[in-house]
PDB file of N, CA and C in Angstrom:
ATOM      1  N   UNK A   1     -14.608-123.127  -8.438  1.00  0.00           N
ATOM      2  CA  UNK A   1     -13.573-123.975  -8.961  1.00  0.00           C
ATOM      3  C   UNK A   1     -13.548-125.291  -8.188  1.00  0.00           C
ATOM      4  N   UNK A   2     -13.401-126.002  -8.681  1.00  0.00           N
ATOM      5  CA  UNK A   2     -13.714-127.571  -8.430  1.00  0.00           C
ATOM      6  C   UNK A   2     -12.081-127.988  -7.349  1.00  0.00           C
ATOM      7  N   UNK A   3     -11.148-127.672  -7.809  1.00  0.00           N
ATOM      8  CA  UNK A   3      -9.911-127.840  -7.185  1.00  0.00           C
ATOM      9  C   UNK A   3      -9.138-126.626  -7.951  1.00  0.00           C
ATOM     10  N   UNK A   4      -7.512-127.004  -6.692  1.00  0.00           N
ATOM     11  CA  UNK A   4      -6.798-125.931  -7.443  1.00  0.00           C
ATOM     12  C   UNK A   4      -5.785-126.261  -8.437  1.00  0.00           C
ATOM     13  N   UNK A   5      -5.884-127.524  -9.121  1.00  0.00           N
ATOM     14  CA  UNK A   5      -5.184-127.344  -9.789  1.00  0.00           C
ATOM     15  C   UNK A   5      -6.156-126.454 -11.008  1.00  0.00           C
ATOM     16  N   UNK A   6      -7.639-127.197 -11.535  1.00  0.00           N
ATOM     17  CA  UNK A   6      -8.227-126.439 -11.953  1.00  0.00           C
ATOM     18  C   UNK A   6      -8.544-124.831 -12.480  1.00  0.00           C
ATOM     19  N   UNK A   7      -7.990-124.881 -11.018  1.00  0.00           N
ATOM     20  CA  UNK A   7      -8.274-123.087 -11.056  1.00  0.00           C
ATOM     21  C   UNK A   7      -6.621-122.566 -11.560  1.00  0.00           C
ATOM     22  N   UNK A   8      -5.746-123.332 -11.377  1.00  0.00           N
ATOM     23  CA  UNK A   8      -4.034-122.835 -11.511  1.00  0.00           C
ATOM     24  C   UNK A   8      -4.214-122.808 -13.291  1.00  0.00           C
ATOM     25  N   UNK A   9      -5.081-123.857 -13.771  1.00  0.00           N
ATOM     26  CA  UNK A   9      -4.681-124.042 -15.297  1.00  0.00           C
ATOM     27  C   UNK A   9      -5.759-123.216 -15.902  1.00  0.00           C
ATOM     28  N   UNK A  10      -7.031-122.419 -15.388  1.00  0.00           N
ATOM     29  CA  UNK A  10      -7.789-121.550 -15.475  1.00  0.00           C
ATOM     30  C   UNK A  10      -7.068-120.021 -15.860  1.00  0.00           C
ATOM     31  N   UNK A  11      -6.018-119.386 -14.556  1.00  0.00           N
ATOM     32  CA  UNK A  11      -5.573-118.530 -14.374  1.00  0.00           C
ATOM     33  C   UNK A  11      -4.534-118.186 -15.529  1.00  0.00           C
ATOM     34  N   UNK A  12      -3.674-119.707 -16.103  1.00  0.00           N
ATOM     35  CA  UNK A  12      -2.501-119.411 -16.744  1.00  0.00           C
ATOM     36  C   UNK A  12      -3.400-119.558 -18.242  1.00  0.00           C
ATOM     37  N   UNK A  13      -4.367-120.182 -18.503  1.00  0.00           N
ATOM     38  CA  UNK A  13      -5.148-120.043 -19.914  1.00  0.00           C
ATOM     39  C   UNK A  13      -5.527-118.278 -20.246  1.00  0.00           C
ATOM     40  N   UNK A  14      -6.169-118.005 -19.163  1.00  0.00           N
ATOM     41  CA  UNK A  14      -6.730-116.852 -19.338  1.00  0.00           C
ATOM     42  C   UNK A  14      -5.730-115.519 -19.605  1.00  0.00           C
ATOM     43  N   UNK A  15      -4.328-115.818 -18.918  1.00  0.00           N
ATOM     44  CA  UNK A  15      -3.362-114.664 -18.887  1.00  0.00           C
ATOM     45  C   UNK A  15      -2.745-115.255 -20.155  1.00  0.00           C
ATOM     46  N   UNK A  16      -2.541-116.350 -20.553  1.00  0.00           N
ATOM     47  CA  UNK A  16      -2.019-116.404 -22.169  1.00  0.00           C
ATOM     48  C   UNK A  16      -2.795-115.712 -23.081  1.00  0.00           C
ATOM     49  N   UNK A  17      -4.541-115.523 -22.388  1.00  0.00           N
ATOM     50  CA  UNK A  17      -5.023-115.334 -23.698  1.00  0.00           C
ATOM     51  C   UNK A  17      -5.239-113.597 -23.604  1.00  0.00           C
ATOM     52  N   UNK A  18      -4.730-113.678 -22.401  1.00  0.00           N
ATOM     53  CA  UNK A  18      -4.682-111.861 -22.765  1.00  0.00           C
ATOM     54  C   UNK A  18      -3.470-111.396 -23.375  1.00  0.00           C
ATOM     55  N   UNK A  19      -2.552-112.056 -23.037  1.00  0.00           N
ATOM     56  CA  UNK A  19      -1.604-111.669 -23.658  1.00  0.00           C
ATOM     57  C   UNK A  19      -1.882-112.041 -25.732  1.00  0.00           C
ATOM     58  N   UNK A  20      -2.215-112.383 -25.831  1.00  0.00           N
ATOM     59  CA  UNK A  20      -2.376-113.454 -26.862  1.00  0.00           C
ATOM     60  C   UNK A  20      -2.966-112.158 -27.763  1.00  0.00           C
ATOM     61  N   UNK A  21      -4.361-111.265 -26.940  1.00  0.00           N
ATOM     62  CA  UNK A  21      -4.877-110.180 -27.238  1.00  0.00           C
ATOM     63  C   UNK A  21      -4.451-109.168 -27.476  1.00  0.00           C
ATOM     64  N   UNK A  22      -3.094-108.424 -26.442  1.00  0.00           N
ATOM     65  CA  UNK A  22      -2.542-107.245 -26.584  1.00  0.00           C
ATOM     66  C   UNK A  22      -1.511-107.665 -27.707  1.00  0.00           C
ATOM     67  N   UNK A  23      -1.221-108.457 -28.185  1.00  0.00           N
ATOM     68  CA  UNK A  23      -0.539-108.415 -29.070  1.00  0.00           C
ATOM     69  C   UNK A  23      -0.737-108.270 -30.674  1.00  0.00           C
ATOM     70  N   UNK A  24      -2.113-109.036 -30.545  1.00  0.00           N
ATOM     71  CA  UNK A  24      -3.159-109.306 -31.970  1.00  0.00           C
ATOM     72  C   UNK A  24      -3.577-107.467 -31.925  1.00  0.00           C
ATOM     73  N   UNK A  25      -3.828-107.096 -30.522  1.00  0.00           N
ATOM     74  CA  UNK A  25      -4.276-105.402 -30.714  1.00  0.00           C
ATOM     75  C   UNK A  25      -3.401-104.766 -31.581  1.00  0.00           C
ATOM     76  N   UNK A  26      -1.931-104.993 -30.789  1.00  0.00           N
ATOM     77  CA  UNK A  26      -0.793-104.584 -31.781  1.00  0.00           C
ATOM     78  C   UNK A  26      -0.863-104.340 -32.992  1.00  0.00           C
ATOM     79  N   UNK A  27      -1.141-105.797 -33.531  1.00  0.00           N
ATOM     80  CA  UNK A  27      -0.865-106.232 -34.712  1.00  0.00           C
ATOM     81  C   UNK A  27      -1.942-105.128 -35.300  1.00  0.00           C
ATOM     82  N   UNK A  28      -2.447-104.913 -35.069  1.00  0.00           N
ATOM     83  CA  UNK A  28      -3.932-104.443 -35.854  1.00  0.00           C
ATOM     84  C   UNK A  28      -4.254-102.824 -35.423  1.00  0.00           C
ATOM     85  N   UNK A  29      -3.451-102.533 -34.666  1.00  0.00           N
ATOM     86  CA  UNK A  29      -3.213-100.779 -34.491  1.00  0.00           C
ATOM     87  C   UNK A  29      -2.014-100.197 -35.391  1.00  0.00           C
ATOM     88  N   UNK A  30      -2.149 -99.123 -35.967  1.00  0.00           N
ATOM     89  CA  UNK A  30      -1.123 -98.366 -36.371  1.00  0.00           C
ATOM     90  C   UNK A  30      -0.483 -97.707 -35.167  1.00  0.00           C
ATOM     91  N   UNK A  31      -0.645 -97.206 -34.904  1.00  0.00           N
ATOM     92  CA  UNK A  31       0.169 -96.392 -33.817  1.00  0.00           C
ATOM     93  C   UNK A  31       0.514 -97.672 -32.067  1.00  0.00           C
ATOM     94  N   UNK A  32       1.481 -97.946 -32.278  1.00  0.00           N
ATOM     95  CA  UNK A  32       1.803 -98.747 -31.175  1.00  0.00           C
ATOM     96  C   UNK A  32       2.702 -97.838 -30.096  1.00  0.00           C
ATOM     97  N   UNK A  33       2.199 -97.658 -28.338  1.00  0.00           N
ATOM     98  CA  UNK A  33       3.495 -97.202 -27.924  1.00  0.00           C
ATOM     99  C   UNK A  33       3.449 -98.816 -27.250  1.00  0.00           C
ATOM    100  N   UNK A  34       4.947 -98.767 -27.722  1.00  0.00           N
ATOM    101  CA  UNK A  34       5.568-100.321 -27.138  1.00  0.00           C
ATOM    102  C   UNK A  34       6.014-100.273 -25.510  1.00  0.00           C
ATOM    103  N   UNK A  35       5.736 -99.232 -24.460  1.00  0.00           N
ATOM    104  CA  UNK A  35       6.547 -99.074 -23.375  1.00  0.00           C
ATOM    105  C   UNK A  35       5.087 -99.486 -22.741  1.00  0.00           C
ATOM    106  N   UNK A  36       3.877 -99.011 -23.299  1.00  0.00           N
ATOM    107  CA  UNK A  36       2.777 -99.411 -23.175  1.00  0.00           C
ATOM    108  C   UNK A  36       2.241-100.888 -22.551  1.00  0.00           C
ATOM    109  N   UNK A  37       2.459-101.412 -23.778  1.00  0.00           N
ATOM    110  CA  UNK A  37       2.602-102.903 -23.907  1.00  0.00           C
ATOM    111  C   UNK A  37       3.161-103.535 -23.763  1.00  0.00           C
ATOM    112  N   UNK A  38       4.255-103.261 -23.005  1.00  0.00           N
ATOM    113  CA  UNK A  38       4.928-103.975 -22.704  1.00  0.00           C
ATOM    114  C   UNK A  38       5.029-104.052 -20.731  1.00  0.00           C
ATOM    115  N   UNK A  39       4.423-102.712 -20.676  1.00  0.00           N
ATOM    116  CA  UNK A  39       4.499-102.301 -18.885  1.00  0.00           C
ATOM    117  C   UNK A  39       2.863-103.430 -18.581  1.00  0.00           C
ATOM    118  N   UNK A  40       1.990-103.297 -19.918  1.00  0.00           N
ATOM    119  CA  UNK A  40       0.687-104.261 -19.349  1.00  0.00           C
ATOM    120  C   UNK A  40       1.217-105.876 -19.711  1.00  0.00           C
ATOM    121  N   UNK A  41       1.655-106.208 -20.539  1.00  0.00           N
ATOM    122  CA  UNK A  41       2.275-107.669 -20.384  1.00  0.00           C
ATOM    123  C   UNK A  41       2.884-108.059 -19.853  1.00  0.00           C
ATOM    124  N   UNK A  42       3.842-107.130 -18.661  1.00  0.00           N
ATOM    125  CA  UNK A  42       4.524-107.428 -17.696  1.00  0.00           C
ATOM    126  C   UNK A  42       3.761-107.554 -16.444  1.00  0.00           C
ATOM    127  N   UNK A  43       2.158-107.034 -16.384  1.00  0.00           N
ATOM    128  CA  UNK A  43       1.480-106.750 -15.482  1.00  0.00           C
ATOM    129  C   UNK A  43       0.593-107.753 -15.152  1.00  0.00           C
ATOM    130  N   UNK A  44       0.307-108.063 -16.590  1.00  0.00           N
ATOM    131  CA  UNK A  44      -0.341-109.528 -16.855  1.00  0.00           C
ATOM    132  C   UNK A  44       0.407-110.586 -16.155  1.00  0.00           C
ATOM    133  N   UNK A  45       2.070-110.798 -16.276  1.00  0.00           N
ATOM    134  CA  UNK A  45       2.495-111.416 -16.107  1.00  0.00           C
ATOM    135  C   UNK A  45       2.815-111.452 -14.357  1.00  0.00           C
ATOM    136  N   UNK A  46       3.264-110.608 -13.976  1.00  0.00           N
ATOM    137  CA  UNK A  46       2.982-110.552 -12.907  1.00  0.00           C
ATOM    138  C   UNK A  46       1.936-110.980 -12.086  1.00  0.00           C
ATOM    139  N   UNK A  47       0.237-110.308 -12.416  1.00  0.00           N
ATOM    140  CA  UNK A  47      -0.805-111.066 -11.780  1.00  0.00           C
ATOM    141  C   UNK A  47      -1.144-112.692 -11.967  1.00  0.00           C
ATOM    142  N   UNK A  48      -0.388-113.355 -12.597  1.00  0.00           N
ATOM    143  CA  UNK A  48      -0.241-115.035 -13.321  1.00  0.00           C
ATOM    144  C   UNK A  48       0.369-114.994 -11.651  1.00  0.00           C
ATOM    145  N   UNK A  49       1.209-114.969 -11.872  1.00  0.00           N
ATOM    146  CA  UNK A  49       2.228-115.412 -10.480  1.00  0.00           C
ATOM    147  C   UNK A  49       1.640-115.004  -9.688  1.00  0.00           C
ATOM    148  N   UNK A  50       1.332-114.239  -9.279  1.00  0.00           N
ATOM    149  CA  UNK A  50       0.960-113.653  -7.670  1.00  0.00           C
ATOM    150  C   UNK A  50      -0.821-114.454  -7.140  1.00  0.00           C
ATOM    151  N   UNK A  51      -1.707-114.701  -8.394  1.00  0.00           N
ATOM    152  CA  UNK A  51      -2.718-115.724  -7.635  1.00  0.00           C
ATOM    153  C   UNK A  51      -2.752-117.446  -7.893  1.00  0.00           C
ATOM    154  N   UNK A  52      -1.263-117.179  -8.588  1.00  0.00           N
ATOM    155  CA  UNK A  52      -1.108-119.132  -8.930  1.00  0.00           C
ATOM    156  C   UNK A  52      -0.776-119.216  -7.420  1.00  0.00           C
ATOM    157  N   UNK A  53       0.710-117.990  -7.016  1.00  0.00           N
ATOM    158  CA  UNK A  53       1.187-118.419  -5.469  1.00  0.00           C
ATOM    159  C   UNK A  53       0.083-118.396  -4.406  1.00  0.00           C
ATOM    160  N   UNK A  54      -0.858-117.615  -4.495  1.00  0.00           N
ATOM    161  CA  UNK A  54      -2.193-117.163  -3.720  1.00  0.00           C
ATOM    162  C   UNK A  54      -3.038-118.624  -3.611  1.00  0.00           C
ATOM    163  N   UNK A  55      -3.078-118.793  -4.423  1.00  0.00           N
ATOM    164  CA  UNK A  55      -3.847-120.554  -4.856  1.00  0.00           C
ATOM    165  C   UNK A  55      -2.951-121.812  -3.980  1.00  0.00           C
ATOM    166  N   UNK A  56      -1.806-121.801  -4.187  1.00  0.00           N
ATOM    167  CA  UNK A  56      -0.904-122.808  -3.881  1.00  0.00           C
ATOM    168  C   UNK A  56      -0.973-122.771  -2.429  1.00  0.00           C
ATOM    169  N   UNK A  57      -1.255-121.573  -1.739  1.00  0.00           N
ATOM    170  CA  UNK A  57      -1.077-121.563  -0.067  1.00  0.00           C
ATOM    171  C   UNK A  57      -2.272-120.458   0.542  1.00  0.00           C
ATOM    172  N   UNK A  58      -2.885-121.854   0.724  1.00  0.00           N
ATOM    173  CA  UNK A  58      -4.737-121.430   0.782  1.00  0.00           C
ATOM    174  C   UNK A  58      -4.315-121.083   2.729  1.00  0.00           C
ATOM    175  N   UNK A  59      -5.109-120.211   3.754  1.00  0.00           N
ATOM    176  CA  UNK A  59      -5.265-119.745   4.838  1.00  0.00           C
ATOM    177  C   UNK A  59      -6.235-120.680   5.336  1.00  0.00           C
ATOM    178  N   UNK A  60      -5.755-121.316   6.821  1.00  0.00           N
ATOM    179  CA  UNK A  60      -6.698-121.962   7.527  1.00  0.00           C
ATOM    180  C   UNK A  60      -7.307-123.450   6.931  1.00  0.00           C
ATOM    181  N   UNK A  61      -5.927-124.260   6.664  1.00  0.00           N
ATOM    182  CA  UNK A  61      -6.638-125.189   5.877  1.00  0.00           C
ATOM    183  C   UNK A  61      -6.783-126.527   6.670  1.00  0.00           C
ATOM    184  N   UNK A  62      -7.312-126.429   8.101  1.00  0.00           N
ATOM    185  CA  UNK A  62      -7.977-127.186   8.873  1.00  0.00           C
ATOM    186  C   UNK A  62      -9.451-127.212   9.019  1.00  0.00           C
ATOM    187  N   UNK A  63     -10.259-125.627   8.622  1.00  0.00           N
ATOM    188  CA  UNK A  63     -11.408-125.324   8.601  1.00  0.00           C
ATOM    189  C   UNK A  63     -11.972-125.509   7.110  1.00  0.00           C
ATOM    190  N   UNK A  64     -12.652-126.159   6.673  1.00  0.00           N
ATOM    191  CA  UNK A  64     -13.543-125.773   5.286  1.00  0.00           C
ATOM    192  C   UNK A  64     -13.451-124.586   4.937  1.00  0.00           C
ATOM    193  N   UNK A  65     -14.410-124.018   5.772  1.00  0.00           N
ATOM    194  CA  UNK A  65     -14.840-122.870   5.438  1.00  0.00           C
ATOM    195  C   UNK A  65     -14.256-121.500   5.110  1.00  0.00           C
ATOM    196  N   UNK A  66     -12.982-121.852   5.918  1.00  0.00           N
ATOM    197  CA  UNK A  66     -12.095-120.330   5.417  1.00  0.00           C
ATOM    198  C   UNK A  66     -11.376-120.893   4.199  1.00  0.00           C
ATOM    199  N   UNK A  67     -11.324-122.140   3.938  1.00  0.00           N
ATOM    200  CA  UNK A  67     -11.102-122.052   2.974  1.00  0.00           C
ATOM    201  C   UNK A  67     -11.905-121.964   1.848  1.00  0.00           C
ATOM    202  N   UNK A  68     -13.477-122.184   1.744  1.00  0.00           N
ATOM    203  CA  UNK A  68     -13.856-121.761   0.887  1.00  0.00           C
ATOM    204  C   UNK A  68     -14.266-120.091   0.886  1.00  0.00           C
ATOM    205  N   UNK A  69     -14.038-119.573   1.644  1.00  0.00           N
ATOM    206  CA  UNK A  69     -13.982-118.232   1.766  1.00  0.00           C
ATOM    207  C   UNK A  69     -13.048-117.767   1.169  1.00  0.00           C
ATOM    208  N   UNK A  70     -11.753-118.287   1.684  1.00  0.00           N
ATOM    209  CA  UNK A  70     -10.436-117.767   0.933  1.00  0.00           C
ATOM    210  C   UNK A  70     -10.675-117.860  -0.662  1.00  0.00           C
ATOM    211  N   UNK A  71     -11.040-118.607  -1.224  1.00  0.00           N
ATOM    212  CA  UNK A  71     -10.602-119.067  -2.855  1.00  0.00           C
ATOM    213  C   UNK A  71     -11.820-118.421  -3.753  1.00  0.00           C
ATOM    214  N   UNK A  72     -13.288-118.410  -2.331  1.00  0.00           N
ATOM    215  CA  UNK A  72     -14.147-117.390  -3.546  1.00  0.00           C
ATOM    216  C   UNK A  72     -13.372-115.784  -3.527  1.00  0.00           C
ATOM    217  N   UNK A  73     -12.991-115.359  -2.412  1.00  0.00           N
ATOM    218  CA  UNK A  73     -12.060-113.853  -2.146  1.00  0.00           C
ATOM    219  C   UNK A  73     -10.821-114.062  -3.372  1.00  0.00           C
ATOM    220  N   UNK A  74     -10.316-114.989  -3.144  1.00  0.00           N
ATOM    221  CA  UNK A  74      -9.061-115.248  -4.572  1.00  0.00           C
ATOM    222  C   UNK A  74      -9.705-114.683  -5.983  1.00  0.00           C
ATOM    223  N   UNK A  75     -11.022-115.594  -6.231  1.00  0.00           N
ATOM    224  CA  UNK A  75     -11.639-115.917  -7.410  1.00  0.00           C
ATOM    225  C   UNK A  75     -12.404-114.263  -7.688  1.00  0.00           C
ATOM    226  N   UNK A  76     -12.563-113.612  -6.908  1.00  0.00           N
ATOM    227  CA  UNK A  76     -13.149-112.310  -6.976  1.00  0.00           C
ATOM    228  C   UNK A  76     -12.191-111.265  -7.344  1.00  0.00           C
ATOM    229  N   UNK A  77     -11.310-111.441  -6.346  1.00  0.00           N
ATOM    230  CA  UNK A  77     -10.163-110.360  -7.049  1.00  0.00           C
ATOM    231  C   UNK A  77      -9.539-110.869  -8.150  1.00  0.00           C
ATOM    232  N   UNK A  78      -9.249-111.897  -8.723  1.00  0.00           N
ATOM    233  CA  UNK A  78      -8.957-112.391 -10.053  1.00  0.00           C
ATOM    234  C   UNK A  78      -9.567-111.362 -11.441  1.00  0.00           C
ATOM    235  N   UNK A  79     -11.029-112.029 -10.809  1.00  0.00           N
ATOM    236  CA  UNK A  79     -12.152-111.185 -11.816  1.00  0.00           C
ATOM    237  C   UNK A  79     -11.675-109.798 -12.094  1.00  0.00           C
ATOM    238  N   UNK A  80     -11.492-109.182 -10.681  1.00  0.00           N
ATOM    239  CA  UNK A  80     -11.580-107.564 -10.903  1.00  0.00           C
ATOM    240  C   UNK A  80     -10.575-107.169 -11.276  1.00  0.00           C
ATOM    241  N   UNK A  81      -8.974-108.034 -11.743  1.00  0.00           N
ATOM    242  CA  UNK A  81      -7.780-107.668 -11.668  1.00  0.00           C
ATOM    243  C   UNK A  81      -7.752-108.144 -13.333  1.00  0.00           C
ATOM    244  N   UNK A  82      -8.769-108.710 -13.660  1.00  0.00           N
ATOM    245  CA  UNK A  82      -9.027-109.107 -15.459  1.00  0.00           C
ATOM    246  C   UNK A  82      -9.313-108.379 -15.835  1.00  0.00           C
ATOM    247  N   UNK A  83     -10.650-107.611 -15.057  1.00  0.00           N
ATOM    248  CA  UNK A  83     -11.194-106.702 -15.837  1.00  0.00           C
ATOM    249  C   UNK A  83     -10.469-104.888 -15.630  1.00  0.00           C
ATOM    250  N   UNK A  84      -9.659-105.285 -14.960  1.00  0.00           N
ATOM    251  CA  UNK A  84      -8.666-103.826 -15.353  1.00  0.00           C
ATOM    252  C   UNK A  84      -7.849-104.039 -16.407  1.00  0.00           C
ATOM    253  N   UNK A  85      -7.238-105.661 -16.388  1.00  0.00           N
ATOM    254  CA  UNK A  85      -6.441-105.307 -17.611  1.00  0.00           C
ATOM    255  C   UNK A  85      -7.025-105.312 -19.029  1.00  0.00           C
ATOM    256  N   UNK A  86      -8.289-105.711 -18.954  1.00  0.00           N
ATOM    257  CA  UNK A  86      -9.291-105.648 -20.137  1.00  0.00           C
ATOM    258  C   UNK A  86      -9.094-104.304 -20.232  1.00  0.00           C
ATOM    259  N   UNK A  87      -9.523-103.617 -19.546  1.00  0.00           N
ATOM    260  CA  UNK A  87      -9.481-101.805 -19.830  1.00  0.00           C
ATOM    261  C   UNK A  87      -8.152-101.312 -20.336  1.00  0.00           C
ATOM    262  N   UNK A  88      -6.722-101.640 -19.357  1.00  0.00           N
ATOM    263  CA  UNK A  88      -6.196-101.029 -20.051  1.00  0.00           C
ATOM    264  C   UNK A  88      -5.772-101.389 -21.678  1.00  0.00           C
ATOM    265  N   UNK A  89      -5.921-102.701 -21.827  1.00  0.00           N
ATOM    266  CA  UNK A  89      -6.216-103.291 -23.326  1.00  0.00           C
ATOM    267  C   UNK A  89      -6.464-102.429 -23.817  1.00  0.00           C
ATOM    268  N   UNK A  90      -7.940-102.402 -24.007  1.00  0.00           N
ATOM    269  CA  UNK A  90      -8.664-101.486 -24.770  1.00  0.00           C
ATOM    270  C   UNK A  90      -8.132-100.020 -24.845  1.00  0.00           C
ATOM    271  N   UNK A  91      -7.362 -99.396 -24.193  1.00  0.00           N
ATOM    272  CA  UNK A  91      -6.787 -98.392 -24.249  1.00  0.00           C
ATOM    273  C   UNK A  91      -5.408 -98.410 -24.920  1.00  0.00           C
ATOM    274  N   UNK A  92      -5.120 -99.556 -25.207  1.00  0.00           N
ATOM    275  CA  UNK A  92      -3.717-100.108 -26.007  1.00  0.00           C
ATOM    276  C   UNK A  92      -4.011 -98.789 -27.036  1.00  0.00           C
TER     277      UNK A  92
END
């Protein structure tokens, strides 16, 4: 990521568009449990906030390097915290 605001308007695109997903799933499943979908859109919503704040107050920001350490470690658990909620999606 080039900067953070970059990466802030990255994070909130991507959690709109999951949300954007569990809902279109909705739309397009017969059988909805709504406590479901609503505990993962809250989860979604939750992980929005917790690496926008993660982003906003980078560790060691006299050194480069921890900071580019810090934001690829950010940018990694991002990934892996997408691709759970991809799963539980798919389990919608």
């Amino acid at each position: 990521m080039a900067s953070r605001r970059k990466l802030k308007q990255t994070i909130r695109f991507v959690s709109s568009e999951l949300i954007n997903d569990i809902y279109f799933h909705c739309l397009m499943s017969k059988e909805i449990d709504t406590l479901k979908v609503d505990r993962v859109t809250e989860e979604v919503m939750a992980l929005q906030q917790e690496f926008i704040l993660r982003a906003n107050h980078p560790d060691g920001k006299e050194n480069s390097a921890f900071v580019k350490a810090y934001f690829r470690k950010l940018y990694s658990d991002w990934q892996i915290a997408m691709e759970k909620i991809l799963k539980e999606i798919d389990s919608l």
